[in-house]
C-alpha atoms as a PDB file:
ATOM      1  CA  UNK A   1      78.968  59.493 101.065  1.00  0.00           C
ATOM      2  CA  UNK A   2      78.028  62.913  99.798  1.00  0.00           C
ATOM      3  CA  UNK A   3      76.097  65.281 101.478  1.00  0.00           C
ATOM      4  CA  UNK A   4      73.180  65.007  98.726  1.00  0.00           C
ATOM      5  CA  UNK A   5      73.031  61.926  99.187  1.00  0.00           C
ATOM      6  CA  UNK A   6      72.965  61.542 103.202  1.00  0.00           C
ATOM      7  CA  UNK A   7      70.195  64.077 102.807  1.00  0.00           C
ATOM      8  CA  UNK A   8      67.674  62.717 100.331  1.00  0.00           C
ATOM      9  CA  UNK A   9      68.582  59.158 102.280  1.00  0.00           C
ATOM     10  CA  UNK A  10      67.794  60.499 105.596  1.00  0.00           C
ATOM     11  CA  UNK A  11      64.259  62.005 104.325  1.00  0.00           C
ATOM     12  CA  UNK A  12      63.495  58.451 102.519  1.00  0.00           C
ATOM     13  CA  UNK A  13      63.910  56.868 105.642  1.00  0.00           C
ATOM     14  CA  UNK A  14      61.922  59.243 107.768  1.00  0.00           C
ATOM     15  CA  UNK A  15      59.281  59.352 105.113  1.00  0.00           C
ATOM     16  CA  UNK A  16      59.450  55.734 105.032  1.00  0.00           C
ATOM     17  CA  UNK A  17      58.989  55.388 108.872  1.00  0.00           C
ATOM     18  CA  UNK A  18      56.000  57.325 109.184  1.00  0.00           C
ATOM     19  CA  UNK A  19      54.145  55.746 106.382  1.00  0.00           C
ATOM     20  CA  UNK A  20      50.518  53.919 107.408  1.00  0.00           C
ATOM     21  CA  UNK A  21      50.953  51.552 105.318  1.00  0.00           C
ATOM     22  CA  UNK A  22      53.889  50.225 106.780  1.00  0.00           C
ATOM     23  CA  UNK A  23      53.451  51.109 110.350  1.00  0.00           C
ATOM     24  CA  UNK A  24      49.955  50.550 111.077  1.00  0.00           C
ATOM     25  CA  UNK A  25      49.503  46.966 110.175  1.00  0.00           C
ATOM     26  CA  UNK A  26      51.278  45.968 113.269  1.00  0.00           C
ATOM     27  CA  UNK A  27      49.432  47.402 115.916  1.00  0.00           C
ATOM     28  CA  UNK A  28      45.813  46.457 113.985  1.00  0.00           C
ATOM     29  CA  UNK A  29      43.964  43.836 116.252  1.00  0.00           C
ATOM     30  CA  UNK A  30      42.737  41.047 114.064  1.00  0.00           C
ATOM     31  CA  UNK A  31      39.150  42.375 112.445  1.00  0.00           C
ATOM     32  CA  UNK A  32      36.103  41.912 114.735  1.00  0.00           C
ATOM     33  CA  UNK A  33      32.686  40.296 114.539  1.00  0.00           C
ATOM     34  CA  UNK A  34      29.848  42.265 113.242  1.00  0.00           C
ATOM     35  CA  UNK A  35      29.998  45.837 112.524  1.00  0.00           C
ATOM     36  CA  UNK A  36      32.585  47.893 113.309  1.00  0.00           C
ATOM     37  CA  UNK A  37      32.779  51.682 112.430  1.00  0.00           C
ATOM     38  CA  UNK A  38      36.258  53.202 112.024  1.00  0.00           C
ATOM     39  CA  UNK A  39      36.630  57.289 111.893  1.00  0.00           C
ATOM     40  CA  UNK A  40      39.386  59.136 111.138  1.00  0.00           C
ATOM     41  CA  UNK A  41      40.483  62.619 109.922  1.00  0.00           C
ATOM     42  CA  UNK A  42      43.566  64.722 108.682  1.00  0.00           C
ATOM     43  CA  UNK A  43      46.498  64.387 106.642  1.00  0.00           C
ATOM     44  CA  UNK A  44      47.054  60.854 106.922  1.00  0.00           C
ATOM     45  CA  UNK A  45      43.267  59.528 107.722  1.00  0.00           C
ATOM     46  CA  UNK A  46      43.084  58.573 103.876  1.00  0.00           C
ATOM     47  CA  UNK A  47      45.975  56.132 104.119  1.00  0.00           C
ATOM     48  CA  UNK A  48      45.183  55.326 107.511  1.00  0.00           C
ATOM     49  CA  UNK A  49      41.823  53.844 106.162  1.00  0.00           C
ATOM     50  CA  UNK A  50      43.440  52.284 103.652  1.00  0.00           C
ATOM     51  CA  UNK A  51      45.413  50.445 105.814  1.00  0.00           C
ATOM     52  CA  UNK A  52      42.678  49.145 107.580  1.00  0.00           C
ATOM     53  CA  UNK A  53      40.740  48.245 104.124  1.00  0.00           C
ATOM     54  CA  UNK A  54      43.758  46.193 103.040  1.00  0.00           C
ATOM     55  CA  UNK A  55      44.297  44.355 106.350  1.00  0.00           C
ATOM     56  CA  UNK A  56      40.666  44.451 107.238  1.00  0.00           C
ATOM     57  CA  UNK A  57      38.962  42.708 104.353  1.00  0.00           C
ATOM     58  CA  UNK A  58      34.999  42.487 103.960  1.00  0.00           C
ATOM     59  CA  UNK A  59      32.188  44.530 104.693  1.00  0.00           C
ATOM     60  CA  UNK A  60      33.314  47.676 106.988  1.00  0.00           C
ATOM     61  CA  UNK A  61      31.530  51.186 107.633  1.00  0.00           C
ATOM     62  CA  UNK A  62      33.803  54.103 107.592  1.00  0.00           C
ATOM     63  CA  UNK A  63      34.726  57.167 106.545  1.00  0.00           C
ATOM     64  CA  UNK A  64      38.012  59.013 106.574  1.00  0.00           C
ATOM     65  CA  UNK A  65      37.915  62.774 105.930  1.00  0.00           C
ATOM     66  CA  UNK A  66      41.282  64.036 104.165  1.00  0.00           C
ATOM     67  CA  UNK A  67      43.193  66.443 102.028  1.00  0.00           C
ATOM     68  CA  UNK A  68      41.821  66.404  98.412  1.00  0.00           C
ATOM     69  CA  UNK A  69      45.478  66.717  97.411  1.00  0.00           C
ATOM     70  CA  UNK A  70      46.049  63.098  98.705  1.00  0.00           C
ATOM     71  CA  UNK A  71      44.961  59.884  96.275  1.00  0.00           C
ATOM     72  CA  UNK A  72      45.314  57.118  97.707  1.00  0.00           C
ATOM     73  CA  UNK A  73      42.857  55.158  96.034  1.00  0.00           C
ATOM     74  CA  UNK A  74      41.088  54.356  99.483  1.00  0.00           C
ATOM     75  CA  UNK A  75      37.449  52.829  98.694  1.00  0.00           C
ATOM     76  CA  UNK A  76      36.322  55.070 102.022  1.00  0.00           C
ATOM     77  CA  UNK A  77      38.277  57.989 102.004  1.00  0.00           C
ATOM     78  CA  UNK A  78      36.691  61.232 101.132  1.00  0.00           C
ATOM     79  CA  UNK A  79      37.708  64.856 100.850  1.00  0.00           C
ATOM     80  CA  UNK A  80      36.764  67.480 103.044  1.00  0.00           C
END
């Protein structure tokens, strides 16, 4: 294998490893009665959240505060 290639591998995989989407699912409890208010803030907040909106479906209040630079289409994720 060429060095290039290790390389851009390597980061795909670490990238891949540390994405919410992915990761977070796992270690989500099943969604609760009644209202439930989820915070969260930094880089990944905004695909944090929407990890929780996809595995959390129906009604929710929360807010994620996040880069503007990151779109991740998250119904609840707003820039600081």
């Amino acid at each position: 294998m060429e060095p290039k290639q290790l390389l851009t591998q390597s980061f795909q995989a670490a990238v891949a490893a540390a994405d919410p989407l992915k990761i977070l699912p796992a270690h989500l409890p099943h969604p609760p009665s009644g209202e439930t208010l989820v915070v969260g803030a930094g880089k990944a907040a905004a695909s944090m959240a929407l990890a929780v909106e996809q595995h959390w479906p129906g009604t929710r209040r929360w807010r994620a505060w996040s880069s503007p630079a990151i779109g991740t289409g998250c119904r609840h994720a707003a820039s600081r």
